[in-house]
Structure formats: C-alpha cells, structure tokens
N, C-alpha and C. Protein backbone atom coordinates (compact mmCIF):
# COMPACT_ATOMS: atom_id res chain seq x y z
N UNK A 1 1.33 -29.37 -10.27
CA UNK A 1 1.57 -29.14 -8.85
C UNK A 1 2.51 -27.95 -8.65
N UNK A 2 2.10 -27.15 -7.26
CA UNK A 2 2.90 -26.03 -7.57
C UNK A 2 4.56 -26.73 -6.19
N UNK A 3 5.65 -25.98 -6.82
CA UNK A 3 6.86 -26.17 -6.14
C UNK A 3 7.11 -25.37 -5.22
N UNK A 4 8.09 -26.06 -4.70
CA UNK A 4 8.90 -25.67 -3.23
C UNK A 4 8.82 -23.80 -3.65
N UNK A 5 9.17 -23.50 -4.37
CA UNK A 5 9.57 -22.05 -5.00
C UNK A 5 8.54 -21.12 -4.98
N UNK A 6 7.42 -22.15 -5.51
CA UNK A 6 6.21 -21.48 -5.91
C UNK A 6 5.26 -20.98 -5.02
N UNK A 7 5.12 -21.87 -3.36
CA UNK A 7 4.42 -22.37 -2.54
C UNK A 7 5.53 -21.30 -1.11
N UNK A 8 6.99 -20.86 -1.57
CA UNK A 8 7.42 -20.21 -0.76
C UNK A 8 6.83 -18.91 -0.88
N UNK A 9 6.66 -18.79 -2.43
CA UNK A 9 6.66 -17.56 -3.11
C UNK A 9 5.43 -16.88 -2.56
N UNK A 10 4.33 -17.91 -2.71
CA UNK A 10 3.19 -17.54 -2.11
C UNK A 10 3.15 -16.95 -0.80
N UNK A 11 3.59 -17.80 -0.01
CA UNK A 11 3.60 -17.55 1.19
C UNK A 11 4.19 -16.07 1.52
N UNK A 12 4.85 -15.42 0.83
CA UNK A 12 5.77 -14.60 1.09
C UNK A 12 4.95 -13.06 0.52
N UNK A 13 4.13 -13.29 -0.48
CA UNK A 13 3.45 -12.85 -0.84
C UNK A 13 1.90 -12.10 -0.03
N UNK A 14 1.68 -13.56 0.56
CA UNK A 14 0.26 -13.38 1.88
C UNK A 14 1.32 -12.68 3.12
N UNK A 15 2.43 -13.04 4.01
CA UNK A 15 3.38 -12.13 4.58
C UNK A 15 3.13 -10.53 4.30
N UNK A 16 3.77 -10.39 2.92
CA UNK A 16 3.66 -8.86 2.83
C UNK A 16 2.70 -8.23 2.45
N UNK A 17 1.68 -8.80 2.51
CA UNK A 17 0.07 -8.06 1.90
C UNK A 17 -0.13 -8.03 3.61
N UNK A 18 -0.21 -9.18 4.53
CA UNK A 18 -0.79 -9.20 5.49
C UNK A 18 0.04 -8.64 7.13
N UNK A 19 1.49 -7.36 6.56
CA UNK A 19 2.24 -7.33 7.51
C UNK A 19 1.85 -5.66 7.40
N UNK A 20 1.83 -5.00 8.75
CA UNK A 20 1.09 -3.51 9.15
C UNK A 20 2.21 -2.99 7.96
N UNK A 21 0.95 -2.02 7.37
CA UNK A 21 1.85 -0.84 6.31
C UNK A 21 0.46 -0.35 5.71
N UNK A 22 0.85 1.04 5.51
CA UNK A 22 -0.29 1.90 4.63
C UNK A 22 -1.77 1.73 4.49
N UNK A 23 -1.19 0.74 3.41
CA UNK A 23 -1.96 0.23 2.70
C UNK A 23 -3.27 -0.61 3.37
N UNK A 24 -2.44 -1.67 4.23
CA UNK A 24 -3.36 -2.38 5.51
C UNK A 24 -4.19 -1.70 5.96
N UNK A 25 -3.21 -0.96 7.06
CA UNK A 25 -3.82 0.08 7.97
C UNK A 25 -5.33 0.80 7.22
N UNK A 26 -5.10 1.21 6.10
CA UNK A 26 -5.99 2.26 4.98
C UNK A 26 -7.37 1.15 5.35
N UNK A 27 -7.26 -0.12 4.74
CA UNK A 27 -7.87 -0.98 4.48
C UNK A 27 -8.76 -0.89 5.27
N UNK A 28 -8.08 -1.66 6.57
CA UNK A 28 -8.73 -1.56 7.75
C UNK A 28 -9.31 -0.63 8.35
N UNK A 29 -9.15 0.59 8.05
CA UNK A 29 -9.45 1.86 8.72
C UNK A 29 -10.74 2.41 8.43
N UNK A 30 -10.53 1.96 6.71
CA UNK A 30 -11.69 2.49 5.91
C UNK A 30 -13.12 1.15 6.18
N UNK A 31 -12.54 0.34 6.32
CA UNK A 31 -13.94 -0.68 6.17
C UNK A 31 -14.58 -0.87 7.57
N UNK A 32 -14.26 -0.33 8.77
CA UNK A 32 -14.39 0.05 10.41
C UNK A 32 -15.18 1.11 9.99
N UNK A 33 -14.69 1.92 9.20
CA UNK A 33 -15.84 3.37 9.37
C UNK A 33 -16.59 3.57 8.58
N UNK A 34 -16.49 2.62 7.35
CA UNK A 34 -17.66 3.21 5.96
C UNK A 34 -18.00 2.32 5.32
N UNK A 35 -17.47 0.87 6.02
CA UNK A 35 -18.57 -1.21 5.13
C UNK A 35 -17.39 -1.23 4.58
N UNK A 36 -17.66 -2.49 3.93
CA UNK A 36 -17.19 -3.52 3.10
C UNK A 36 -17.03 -2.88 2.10
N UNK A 37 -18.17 -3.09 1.17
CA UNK A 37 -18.55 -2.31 -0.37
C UNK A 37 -17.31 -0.94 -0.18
N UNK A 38 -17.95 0.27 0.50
CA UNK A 38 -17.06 1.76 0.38
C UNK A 38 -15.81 1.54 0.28
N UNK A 39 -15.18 0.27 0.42
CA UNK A 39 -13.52 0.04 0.68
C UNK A 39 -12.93 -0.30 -0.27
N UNK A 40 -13.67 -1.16 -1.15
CA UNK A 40 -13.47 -1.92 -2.41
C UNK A 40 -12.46 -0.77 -2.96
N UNK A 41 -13.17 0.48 -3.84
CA UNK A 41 -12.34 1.48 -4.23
C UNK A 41 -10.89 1.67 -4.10
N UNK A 42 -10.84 1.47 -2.23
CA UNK A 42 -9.28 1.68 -1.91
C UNK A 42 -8.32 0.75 -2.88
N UNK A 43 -9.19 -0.85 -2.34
CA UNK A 43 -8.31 -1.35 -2.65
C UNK A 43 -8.16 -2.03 -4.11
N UNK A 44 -9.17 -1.53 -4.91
CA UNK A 44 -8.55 -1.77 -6.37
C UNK A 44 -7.85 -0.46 -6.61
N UNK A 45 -7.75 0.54 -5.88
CA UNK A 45 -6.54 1.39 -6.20
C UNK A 45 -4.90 0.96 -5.65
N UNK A 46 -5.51 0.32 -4.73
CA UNK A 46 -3.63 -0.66 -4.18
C UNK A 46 -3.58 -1.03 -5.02
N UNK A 47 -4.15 -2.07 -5.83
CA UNK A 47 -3.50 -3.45 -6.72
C UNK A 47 -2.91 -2.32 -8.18
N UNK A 48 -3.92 -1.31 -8.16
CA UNK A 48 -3.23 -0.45 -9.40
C UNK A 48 -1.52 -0.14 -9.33
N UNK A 49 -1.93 0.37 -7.92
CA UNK A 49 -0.27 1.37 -8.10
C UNK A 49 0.29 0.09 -7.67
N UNK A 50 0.42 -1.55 -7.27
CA UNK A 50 1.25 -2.26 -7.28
C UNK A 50 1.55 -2.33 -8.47
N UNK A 51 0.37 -2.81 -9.75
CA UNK A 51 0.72 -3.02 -11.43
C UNK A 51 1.55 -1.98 -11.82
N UNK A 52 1.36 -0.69 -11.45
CA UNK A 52 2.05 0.49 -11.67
C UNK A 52 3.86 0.37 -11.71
N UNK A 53 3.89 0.37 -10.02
CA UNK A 53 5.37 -0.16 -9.51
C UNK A 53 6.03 -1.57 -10.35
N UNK A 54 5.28 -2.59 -10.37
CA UNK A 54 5.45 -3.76 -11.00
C UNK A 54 6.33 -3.81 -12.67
N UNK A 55 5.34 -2.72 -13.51
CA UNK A 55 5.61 -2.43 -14.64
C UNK A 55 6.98 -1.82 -14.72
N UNK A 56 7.07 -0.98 -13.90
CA UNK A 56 8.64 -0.04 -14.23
C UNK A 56 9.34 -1.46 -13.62
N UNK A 57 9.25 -1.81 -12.56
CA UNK A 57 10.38 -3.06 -12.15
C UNK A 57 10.85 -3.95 -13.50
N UNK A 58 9.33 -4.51 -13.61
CA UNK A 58 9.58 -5.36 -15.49
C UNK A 58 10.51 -4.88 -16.13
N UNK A 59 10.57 -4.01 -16.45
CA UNK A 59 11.84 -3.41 -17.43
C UNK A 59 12.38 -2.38 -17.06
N UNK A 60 13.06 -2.31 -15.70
CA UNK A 60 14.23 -2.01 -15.58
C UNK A 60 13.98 -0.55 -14.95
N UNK A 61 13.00 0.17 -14.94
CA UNK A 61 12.80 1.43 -15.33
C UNK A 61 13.07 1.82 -12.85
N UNK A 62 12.89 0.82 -12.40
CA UNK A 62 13.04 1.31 -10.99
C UNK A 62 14.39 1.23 -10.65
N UNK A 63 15.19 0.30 -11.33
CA UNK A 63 16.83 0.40 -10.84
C UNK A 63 16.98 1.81 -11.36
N UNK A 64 16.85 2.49 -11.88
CA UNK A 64 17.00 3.55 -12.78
C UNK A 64 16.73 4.83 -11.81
N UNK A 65 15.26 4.68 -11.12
CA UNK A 65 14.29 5.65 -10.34
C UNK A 65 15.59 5.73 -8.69
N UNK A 66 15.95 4.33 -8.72
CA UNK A 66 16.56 4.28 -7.55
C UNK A 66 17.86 4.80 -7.14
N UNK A 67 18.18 5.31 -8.70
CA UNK A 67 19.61 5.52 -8.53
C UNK A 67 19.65 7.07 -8.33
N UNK A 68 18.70 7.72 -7.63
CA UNK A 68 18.54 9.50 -7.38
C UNK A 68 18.97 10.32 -8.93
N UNK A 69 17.70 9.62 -9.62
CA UNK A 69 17.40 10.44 -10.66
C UNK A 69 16.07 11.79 -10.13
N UNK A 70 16.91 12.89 -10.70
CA UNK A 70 15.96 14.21 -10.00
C UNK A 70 14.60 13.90 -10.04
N UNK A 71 13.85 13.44 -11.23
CA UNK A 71 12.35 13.22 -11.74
C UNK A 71 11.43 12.54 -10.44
N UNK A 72 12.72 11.36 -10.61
CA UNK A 72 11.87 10.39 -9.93
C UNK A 72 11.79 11.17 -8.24
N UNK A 73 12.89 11.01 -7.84
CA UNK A 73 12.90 11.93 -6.81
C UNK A 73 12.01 13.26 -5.95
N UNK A 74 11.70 14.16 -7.16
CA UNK A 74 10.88 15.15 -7.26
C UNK A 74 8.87 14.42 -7.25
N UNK A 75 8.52 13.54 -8.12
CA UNK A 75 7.86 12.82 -7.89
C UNK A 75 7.00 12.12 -6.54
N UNK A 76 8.51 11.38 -5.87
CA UNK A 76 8.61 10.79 -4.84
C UNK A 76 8.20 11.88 -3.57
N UNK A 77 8.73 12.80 -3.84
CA UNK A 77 8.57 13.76 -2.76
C UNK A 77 6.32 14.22 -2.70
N UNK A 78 6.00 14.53 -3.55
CA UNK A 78 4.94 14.94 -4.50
C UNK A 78 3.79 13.62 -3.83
N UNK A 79 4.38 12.34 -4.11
CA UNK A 79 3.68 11.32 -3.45
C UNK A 79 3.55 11.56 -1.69
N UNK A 80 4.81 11.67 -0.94
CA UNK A 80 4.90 11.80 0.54
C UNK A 80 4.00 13.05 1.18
N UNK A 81 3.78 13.64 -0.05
CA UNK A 81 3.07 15.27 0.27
C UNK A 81 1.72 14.68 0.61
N UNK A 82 1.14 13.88 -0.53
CA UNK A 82 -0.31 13.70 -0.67
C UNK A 82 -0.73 12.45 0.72
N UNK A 83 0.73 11.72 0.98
CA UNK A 83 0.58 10.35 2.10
C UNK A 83 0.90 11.63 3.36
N UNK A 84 1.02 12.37 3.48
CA UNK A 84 1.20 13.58 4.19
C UNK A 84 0.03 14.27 4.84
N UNK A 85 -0.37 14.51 3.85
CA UNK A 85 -2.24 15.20 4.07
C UNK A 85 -2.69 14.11 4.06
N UNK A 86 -3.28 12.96 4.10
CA UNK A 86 -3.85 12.07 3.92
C UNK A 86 -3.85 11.98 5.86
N UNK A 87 -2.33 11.71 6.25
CA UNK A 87 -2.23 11.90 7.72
C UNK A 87 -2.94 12.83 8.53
N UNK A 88 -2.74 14.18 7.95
CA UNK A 88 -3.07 15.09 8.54
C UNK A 88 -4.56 15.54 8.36
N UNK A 89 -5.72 14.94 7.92
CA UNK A 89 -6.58 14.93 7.41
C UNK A 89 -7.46 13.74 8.95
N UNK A 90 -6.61 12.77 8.82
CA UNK A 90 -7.17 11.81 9.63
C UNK A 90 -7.10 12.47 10.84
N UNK A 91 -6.02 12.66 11.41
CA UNK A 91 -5.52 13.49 13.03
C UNK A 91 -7.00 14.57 12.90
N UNK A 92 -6.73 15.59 11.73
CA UNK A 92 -8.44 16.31 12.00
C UNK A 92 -9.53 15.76 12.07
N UNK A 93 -9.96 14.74 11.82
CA UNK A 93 -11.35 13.91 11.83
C UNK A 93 -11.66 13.33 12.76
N UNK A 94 -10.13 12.92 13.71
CA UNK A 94 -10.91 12.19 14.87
C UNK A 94 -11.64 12.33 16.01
N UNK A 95 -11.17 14.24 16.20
CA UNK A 95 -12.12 14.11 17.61
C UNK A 95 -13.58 14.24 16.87
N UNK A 96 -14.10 13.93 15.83
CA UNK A 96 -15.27 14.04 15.37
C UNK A 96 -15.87 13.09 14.85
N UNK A 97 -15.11 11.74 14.75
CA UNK A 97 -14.77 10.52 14.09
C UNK A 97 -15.85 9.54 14.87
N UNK A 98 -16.38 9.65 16.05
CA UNK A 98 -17.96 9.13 16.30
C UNK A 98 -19.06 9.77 15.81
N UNK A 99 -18.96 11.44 15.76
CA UNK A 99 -20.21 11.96 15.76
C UNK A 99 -20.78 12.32 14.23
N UNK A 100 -19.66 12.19 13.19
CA UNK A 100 -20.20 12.86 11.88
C UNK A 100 -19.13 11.74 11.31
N UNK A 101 -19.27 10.46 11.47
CA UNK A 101 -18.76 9.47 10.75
C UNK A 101 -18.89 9.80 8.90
N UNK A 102 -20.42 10.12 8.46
CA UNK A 102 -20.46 10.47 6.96
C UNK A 102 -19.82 11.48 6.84
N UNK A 103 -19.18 12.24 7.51
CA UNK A 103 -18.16 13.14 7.36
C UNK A 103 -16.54 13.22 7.14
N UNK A 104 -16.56 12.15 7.71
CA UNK A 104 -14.83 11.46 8.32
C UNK A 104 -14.71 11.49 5.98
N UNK A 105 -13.41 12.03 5.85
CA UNK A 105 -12.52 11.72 5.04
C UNK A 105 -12.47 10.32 4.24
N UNK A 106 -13.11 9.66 3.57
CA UNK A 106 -13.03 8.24 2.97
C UNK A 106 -11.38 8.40 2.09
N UNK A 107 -11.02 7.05 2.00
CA UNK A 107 -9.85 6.94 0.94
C UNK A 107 -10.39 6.58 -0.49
N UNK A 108 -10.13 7.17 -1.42
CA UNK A 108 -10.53 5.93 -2.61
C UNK A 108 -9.85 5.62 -3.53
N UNK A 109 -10.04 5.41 -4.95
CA UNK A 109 -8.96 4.58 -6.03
C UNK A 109 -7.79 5.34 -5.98
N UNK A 110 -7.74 6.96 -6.14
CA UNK A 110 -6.65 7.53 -5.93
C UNK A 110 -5.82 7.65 -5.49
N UNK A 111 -6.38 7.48 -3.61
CA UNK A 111 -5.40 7.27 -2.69
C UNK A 111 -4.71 6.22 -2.10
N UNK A 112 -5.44 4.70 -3.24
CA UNK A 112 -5.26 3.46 -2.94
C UNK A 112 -3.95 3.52 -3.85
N UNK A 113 -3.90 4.03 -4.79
CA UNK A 113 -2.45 3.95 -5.84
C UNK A 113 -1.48 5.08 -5.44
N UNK A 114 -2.02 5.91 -4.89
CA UNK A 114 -0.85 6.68 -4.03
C UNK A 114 0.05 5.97 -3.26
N UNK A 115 -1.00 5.41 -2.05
CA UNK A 115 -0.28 4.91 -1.01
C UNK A 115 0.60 3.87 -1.31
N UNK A 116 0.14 2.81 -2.32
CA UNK A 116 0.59 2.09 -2.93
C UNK A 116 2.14 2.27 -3.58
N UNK A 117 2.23 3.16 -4.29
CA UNK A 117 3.24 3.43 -5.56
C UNK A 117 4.23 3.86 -4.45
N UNK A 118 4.21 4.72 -3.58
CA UNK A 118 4.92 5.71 -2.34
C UNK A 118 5.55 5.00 -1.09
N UNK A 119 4.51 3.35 -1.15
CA UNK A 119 4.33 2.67 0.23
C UNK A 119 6.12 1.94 0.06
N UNK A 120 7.10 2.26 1.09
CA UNK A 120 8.59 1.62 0.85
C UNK A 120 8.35 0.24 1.14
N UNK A 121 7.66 -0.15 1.36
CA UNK A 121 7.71 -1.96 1.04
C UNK A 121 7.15 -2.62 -0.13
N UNK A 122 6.30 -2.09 -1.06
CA UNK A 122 6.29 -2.19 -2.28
C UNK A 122 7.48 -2.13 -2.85
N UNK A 123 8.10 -1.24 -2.86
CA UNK A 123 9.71 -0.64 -3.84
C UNK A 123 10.60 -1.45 -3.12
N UNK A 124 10.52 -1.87 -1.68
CA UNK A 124 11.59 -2.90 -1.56
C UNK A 124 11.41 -4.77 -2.03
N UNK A 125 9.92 -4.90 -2.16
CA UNK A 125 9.31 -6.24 -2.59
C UNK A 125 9.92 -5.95 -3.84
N UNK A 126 9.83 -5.44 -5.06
CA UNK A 126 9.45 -5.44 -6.47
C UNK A 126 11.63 -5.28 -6.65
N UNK A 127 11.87 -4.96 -6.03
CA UNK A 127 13.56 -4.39 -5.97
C UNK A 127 14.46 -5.59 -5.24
N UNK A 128 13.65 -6.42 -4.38
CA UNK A 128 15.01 -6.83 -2.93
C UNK A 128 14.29 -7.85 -3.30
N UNK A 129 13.10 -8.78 -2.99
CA UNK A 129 12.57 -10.09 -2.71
C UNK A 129 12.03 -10.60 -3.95
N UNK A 130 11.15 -9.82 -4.95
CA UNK A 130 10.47 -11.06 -6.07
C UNK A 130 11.99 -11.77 -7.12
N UNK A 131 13.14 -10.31 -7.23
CA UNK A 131 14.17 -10.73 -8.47
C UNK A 131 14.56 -12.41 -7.60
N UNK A 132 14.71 -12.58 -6.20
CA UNK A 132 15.06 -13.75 -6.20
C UNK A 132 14.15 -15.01 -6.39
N UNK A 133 13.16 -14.92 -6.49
CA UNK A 133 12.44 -16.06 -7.29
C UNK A 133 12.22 -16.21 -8.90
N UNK A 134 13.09 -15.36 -9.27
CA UNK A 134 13.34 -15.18 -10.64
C UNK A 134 14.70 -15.82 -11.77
N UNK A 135 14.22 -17.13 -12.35
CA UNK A 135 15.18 -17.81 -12.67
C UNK A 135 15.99 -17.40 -14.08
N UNK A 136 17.26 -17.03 -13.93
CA UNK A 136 17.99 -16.20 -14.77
C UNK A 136 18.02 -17.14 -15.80
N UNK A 137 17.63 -18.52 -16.16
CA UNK A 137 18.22 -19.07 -17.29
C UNK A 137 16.73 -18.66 -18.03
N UNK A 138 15.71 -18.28 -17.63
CA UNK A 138 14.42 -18.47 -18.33
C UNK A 138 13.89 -17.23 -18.93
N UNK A 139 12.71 -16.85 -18.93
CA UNK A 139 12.45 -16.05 -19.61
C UNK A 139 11.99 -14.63 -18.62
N UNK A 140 12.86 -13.59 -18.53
CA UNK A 140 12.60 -12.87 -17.18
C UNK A 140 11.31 -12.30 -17.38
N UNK A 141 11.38 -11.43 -18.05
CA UNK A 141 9.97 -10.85 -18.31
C UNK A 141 8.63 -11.59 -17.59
N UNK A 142 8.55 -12.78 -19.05
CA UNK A 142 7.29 -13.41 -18.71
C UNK A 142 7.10 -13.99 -17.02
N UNK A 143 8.27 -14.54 -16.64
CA UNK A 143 8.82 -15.05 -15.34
C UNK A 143 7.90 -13.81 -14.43
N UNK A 144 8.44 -12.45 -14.56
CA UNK A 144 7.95 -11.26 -14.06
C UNK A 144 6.94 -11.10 -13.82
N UNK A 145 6.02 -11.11 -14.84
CA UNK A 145 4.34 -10.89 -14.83
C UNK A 145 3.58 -12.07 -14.65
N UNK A 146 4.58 -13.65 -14.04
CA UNK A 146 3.35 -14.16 -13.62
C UNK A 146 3.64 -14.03 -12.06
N UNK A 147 4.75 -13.40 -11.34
CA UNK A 147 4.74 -13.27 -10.33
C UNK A 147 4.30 -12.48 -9.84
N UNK A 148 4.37 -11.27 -10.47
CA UNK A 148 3.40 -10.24 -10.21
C UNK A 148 2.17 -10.17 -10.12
N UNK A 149 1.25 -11.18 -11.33
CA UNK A 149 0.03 -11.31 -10.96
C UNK A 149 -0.36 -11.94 -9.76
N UNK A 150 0.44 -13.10 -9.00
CA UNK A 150 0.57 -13.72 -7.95
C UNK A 150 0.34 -12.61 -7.14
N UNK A 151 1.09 -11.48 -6.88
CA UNK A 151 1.41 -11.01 -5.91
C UNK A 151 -0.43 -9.89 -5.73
N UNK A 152 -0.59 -9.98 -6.79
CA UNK A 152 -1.62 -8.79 -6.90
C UNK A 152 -2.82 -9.70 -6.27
N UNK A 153 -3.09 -10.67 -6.73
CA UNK A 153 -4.11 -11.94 -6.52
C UNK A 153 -4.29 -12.38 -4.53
N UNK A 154 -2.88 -11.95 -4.17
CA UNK A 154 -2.64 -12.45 -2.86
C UNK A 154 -2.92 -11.37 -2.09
N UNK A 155 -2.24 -10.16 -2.24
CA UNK A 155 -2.51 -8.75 -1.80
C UNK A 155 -3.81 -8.99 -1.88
N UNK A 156 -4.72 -8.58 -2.77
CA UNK A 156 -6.37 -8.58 -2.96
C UNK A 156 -7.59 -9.77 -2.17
N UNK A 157 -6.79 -10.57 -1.92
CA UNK A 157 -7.63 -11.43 -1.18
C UNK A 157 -6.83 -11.23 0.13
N UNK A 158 -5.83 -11.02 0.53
CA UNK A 158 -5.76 -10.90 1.77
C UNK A 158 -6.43 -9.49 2.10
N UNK A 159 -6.64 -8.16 1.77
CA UNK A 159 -7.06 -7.06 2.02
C UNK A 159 -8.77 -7.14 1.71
N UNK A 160 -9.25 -7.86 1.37
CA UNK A 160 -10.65 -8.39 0.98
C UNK A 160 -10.76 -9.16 2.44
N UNK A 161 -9.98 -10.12 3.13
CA UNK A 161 -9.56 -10.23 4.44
C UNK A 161 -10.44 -9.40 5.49
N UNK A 162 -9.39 -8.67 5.05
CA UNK A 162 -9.21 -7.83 6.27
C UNK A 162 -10.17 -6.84 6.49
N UNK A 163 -10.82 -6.48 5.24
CA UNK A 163 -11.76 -5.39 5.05
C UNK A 163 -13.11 -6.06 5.56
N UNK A 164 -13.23 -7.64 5.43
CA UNK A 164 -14.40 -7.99 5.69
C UNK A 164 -14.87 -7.99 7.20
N UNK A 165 -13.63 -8.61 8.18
CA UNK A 165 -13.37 -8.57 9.32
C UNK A 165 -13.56 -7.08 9.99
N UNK A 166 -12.70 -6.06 9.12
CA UNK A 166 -13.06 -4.94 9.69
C UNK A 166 -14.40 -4.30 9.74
N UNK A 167 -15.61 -5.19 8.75
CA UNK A 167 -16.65 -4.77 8.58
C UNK A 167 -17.76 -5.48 9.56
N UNK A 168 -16.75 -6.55 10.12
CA UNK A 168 -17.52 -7.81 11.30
C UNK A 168 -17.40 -7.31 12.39
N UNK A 169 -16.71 -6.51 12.46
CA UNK A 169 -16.21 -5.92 14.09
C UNK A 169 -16.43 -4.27 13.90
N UNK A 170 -17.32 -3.83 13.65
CA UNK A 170 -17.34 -2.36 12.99
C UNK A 170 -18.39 -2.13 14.34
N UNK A 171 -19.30 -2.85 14.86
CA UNK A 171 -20.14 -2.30 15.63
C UNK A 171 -19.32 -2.25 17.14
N UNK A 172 -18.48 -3.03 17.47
CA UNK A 172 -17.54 -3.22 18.46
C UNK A 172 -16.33 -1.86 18.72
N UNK A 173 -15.66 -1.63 17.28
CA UNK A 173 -14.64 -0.75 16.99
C UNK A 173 -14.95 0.59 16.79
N UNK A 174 -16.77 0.44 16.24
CA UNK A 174 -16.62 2.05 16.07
C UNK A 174 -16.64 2.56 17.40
N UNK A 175 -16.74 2.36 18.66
CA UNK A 175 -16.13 3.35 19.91
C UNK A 175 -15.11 3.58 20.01
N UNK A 176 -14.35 3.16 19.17
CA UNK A 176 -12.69 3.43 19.45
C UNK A 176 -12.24 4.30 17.97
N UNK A 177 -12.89 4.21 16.98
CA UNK A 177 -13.09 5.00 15.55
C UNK A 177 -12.11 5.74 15.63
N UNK A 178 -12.17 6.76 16.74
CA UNK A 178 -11.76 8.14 17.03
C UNK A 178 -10.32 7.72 17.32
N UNK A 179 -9.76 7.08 17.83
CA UNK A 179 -8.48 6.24 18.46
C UNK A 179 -7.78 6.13 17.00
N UNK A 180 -8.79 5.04 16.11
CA UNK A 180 -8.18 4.66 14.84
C UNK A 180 -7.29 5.51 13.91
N UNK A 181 -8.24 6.70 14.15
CA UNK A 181 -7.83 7.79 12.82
C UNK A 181 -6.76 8.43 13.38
N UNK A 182 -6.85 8.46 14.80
CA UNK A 182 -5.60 9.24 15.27
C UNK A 182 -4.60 8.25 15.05
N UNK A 183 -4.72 6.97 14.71
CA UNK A 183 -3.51 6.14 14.56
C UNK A 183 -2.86 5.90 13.23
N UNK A 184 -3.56 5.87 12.21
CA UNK A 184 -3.66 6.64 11.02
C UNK A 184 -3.09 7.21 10.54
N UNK A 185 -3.64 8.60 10.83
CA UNK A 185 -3.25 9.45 10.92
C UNK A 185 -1.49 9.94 11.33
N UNK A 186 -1.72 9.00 12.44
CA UNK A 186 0.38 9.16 12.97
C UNK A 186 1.27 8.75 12.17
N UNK A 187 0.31 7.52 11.46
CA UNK A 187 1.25 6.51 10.83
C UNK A 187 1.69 6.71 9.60
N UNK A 188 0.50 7.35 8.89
CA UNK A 188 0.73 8.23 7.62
C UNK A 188 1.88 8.98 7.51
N UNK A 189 1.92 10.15 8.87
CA UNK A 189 2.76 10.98 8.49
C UNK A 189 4.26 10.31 8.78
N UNK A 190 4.36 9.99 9.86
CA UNK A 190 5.87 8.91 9.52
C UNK A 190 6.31 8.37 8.40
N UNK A 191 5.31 7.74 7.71
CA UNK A 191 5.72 7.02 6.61
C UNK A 191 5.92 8.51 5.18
N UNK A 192 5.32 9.17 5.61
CA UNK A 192 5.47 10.38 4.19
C UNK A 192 6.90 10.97 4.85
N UNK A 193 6.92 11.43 5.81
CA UNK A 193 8.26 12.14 6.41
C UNK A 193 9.41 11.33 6.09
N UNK A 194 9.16 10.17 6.45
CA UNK A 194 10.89 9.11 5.89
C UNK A 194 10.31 9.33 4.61
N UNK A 195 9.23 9.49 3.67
CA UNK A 195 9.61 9.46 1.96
C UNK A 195 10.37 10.76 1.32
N UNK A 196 9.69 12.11 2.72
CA UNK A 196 10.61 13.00 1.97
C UNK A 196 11.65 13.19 2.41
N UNK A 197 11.68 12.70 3.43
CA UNK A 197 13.24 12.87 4.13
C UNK A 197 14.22 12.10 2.48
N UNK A 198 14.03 11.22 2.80
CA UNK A 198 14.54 10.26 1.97
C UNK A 198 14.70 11.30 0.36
N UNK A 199 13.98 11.23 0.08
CA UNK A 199 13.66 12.75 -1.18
C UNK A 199 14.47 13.78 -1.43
N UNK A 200 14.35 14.33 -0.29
CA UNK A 200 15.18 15.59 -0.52
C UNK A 200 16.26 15.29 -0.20
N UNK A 201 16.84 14.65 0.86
CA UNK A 201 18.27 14.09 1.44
C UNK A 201 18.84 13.38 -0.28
N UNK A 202 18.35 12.94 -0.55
CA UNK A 202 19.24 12.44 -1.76
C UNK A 202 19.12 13.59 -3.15
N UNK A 203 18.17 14.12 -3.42
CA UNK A 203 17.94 15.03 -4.37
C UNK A 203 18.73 15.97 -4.11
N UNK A 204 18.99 16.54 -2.72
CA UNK A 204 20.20 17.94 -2.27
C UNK A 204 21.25 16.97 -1.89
C-alpha cells in the first residue's frame, strides 16, 4: 500500500505537471494545431530534459550549477536564447496560423528537452520540493530515482492528458489557433527573458 508520503508525493507531482508552464502550454499548443500522434515527440522530449535535470540533482551536480558557476550560467543563457526564438517564431506564425497551419512551426524532441531543462519550475521541483520527500536515514540516491521516475510517469500521463483533449477540441479551437500562438509566443519570451535576465545578472 502506498503512504501518506507517497500518495502526497503523487499528488504533488500531477500539481506540477498539470500547473500552466512551458512545457504545458507547448503541449497544448502543439496537439490544437498538428493531433495527438505530432505531439508525442514534444513530449518524450520533456520527460528527457526532466531525466536530464533529475540526473545532475542525483548527485549533487545542480547545487553546484546553482551556485553562479560561469558554465552553467553561460549555458543557461544559450537555453533562454533558443526558449527565446521559439517565442518569437510563434508571434510570426500567427497571423497565418489558420491559413497555412502545415506551415505553423511544430515543437519536437529537441525543443521538448530545451524547454524542459531551462523551464524554472523544473530546477525549483528537483532543488526546493522532491529533497523533502527524501528520507535522510535511507538510501538517497536510490530514494532519488524512484521519485524521479514517479515524477516522469506523472508528468507523461498528465501531458498525454492534455494533448488528447487538445486533440478533442481542435475542431472548436482551431478558430482561435491564431490567438494561441500569439499566447505562446508571449509566454515563451517572458519565461526566456527572466532566464537571461537571471543569467547575465548573476554571471556580471
């Protein structure tokens, strides 16, 4: 039977897969304009760059990233560039975003582990919320990677969710398509601008 701990853990897990960020948004955005199937890509590129993020957390390697080491930093910036254009890519597609839909910009594995690795609620989950379900007398590591797989398992079926829904309501939404990408699009670049803000403000 799973515990009080286990059953919070979860829950907390479906929360941050299923609360607006990037990644969602991406989800949703992409399976409104191009099915079910075309989306998949994205989002086995999320669950990557979560394993990605996950792995350096495991051993130590993000307290490290966090402490404005230049690399990581320089990196970080490099990510906000690409969640940057990604924005600015969408804002161009939309006034065109009814009429040449096979045209519109798709996301795929690449930009699913971009957004992912870059996305600040990943780095605050893997940093601020999983260490406390993590029992110091036991074995951290292993402790680590089964929460993590949790987390990947929950993310993936909630964005499998959402992608399906977005693919149920696609004949409804695509009149508004054009709306979407411009929203997107906004949201992207906010979220890359606080990464480089964040970036360079600590790197200078």
């Amino acid at each position: 039977m799973m515990s009080i701990d286990h059953v919070t853990y979860v829950m907390t897990c479906i929360l941050a897969a299923g609360t607006p960020g990037p990644g969602t948004l991406a989800v949703i955005t992409m399976s409104i304009k191009s099915g079910f199937k075309r989306t998949l890509p994205l989002m086995v590129g999320i669950i990557i760059g979560l394993a990605i993020v996950a792995l350096f957390s495991i051993y130590g390697l993000s307290i490290i990233m966090l402490n404005s080491t230049t690399v990581f930093h320089a990196i970080q910036a490099i990510g906000g560039g690409y969640i940057f254009y990604l924005g600015i890519m969408c804002i161009l597609n939309f006034k065109t975003a009814k009429l040449q839909q096979s045209n519109v910009k798709e996301f795929g594995v690449y930009s699913g582990v971009i957004i992912s690795i870059f996305n600040p609620k990943t780095i605050l989950f893997f940093t601020s919320l999983m260490p406390t379900f993590i029992k110091v007398s036991d074995n951290t590591v292993s402790q680590s990677f089964y929460l993590t797989a949790i987390l990947l398992c929950c993310t993936f079926l909630v964005h499998l969710l959402y992608a399906r829904l977005g693919n149920l309501s696609a004949k409804v939404l695509n009149n508004h398509i054009d709306k979407l990408e411009l929203a997107t699009g906004i949201f992207f670049i906010a979220i890359a601008t606080f990464i480089l803000y964040s970036a360079l403000t600590t790197t200078f």
